[in-house]
C-alpha atoms as a PDB file:
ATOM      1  CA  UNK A   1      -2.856  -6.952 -10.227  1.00  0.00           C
ATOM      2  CA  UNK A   2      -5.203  -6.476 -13.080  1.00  0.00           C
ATOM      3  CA  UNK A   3      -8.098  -8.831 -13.713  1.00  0.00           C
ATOM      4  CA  UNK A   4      -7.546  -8.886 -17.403  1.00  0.00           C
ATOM      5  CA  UNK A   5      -6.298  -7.715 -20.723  1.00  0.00           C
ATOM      6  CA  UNK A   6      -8.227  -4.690 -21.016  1.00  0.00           C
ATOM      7  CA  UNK A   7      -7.896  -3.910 -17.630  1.00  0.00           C
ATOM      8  CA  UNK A   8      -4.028  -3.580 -18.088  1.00  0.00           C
ATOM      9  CA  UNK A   9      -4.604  -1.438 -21.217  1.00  0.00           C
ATOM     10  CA  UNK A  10      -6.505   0.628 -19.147  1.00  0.00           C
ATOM     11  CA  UNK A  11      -3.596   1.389 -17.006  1.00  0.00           C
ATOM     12  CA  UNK A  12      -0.536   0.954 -19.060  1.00  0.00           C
ATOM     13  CA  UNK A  13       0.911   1.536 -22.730  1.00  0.00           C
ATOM     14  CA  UNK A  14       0.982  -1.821 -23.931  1.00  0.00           C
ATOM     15  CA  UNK A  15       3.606  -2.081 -27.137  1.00  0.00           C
ATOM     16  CA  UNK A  16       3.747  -4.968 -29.543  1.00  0.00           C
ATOM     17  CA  UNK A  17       6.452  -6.962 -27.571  1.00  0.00           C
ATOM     18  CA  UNK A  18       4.191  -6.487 -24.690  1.00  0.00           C
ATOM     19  CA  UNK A  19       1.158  -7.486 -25.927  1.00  0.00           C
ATOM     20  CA  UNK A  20       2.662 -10.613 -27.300  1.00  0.00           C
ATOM     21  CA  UNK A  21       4.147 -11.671 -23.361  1.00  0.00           C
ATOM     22  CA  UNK A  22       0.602 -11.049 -21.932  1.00  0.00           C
ATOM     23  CA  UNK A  23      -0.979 -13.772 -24.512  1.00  0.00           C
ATOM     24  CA  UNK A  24       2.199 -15.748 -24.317  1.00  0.00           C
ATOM     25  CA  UNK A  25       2.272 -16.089 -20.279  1.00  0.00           C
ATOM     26  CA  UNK A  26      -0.904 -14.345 -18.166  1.00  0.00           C
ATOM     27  CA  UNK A  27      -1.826 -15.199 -16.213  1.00  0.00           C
ATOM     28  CA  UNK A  28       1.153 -16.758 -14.747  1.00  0.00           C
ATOM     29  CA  UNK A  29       4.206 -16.045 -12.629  1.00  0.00           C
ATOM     30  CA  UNK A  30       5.353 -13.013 -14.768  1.00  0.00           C
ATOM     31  CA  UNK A  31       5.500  -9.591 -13.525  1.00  0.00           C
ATOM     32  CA  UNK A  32       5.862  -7.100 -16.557  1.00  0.00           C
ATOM     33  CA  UNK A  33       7.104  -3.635 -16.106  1.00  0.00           C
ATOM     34  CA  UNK A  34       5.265  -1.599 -18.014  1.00  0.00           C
ATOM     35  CA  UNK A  35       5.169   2.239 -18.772  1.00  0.00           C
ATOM     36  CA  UNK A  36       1.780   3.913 -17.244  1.00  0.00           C
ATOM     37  CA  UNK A  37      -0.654   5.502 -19.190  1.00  0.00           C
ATOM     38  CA  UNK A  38      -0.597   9.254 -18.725  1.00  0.00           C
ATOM     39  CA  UNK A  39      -3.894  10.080 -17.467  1.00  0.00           C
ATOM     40  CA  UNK A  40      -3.554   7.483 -14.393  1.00  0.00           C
ATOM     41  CA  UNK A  41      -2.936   6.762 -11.499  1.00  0.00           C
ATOM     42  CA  UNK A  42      -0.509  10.213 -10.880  1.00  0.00           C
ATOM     43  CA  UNK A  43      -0.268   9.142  -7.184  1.00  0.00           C
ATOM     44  CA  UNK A  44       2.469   6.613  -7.933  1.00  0.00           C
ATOM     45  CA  UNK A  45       6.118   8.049  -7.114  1.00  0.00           C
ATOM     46  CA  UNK A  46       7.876   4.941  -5.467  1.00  0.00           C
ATOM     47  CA  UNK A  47       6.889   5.797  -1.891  1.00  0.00           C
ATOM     48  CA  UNK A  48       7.916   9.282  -2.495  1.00  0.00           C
ATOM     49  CA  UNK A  49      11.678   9.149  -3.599  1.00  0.00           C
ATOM     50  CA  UNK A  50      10.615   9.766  -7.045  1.00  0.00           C
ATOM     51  CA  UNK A  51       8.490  10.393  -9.955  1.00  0.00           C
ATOM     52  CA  UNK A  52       7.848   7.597 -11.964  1.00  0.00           C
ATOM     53  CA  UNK A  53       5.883   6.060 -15.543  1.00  0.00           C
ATOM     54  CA  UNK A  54       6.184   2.597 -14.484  1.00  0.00           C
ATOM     55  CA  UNK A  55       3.965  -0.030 -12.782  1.00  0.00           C
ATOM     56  CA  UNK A  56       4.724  -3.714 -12.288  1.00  0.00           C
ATOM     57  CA  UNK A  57       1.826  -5.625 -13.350  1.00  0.00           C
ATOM     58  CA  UNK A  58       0.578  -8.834 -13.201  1.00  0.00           C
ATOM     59  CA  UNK A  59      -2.512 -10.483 -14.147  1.00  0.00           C
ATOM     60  CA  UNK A  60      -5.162 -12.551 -11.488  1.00  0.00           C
ATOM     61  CA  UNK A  61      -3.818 -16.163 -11.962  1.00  0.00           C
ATOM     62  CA  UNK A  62      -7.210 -17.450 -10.037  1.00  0.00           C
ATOM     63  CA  UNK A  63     -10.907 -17.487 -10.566  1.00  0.00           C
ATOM     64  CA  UNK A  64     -11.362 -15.476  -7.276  1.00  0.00           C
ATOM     65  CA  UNK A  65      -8.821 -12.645  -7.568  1.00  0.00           C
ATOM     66  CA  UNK A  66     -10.232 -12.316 -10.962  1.00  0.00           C
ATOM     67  CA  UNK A  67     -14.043 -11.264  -9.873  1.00  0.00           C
ATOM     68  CA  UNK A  68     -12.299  -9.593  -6.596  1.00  0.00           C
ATOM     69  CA  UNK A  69     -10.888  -7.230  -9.099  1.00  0.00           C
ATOM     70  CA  UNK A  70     -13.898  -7.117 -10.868  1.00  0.00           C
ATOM     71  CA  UNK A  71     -16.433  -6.504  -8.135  1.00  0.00           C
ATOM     72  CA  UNK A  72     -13.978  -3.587  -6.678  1.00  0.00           C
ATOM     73  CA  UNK A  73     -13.893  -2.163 -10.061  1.00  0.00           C
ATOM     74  CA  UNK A  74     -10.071  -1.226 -10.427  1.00  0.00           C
ATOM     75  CA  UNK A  75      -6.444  -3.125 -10.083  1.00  0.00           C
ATOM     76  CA  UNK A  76      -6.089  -3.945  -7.160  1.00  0.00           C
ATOM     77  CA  UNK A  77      -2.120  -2.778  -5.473  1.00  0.00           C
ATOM     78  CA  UNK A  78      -0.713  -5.623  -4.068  1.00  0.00           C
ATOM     79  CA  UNK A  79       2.605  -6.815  -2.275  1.00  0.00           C
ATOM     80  CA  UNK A  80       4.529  -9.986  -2.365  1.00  0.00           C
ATOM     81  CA  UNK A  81       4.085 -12.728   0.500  1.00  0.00           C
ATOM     82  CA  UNK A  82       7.443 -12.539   0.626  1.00  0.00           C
ATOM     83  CA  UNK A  83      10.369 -10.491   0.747  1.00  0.00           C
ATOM     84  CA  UNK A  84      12.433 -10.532  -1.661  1.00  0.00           C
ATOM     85  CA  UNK A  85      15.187 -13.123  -2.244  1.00  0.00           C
ATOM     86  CA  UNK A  86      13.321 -14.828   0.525  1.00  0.00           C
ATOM     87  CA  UNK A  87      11.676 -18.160   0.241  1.00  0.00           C
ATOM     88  CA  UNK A  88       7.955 -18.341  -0.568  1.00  0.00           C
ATOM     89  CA  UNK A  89       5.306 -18.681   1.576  1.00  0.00           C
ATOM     90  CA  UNK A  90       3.882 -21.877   1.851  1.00  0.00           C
ATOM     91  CA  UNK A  91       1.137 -21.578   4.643  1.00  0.00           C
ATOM     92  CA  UNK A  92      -0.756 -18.484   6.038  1.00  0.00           C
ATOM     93  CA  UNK A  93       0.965 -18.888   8.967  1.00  0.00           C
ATOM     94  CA  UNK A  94       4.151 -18.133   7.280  1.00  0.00           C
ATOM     95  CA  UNK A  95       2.725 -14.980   5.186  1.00  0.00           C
ATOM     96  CA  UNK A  96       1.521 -13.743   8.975  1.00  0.00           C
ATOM     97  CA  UNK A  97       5.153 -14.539  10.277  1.00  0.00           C
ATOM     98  CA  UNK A  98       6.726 -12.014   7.185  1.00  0.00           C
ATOM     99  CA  UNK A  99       4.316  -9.568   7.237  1.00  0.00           C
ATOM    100  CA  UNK A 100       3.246  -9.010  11.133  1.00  0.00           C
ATOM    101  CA  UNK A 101       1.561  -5.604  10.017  1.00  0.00           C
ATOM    102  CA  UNK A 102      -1.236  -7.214   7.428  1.00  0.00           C
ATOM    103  CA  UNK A 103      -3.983  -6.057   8.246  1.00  0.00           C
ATOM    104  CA  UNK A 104      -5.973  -9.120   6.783  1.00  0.00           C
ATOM    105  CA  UNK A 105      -6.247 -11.803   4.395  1.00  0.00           C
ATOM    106  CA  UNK A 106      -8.445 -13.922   2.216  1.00  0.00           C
ATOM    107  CA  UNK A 107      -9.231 -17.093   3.372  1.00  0.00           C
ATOM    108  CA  UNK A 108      -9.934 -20.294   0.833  1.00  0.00           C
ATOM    109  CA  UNK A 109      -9.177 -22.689  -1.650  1.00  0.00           C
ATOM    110  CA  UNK A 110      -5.023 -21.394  -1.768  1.00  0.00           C
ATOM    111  CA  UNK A 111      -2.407 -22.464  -4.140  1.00  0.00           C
ATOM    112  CA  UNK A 112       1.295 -21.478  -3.354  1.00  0.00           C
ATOM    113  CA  UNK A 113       3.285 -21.290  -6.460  1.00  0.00           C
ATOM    114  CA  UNK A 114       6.128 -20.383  -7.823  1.00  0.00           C
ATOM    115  CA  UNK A 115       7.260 -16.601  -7.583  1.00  0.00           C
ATOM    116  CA  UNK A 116       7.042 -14.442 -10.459  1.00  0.00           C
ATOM    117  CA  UNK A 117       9.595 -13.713 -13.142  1.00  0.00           C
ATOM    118  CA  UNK A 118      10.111  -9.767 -14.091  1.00  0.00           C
END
């Protein structure tokens, strides 16, 4: 999750059709798959089955995640509340119940929405 704009261009090769999604829907529920930049983030292989050039991005959707992105200085890797196909998580008592091994979570002003599209 990237706090902004530049912050994706930092991190991915952003093409014209690209570029005109991120204006069109970020923040929002969109997840765009997006080739990395070269000279990034070489750790990424998909959990080690493979070598890959893409990331899934999406953009902060909240005040908060914004400047928690900000103030740790880099996108931040994040999972899902829920697995997917399953329902989303409504409560933090239902994100605890899907993922027992979180190690901990933000607590807040929290707005449940809608899943993203990628």
């Amino acid at each position: 999750m990237c706090s902004d704009i530049d912050q994706i261009k930092n991190i991915a090769i952003i093409d014209e059709k690209a570029l005109k999604l991120i204006k069109a829907f970020m923040p929002g529920p969109i997840t765009l798959v997006l080739n990395k930049r070269p000279d990034v983030l070489s750790y990424i292989n998909n959990a080690g089955t493979r070598e890959t050039d893409e990331l899934a991005i999406r953009m902060a959707p909240t005040p908060f995640l914004k400047e928690l992105i900000k103030k740790v200085g880099s996108p931040l890797f994040l999972s899902s509340a829920n697995k997917s196909g399953k329902d989303v998580c409504r409560s933090l008592d239902e994100i605890e119940k899907e993922c027992p091994t979180l190690d901990g979570m933000v607590m807040g002003d929290l707005s449940f929405g809608e899943t993203s599209t990628i």
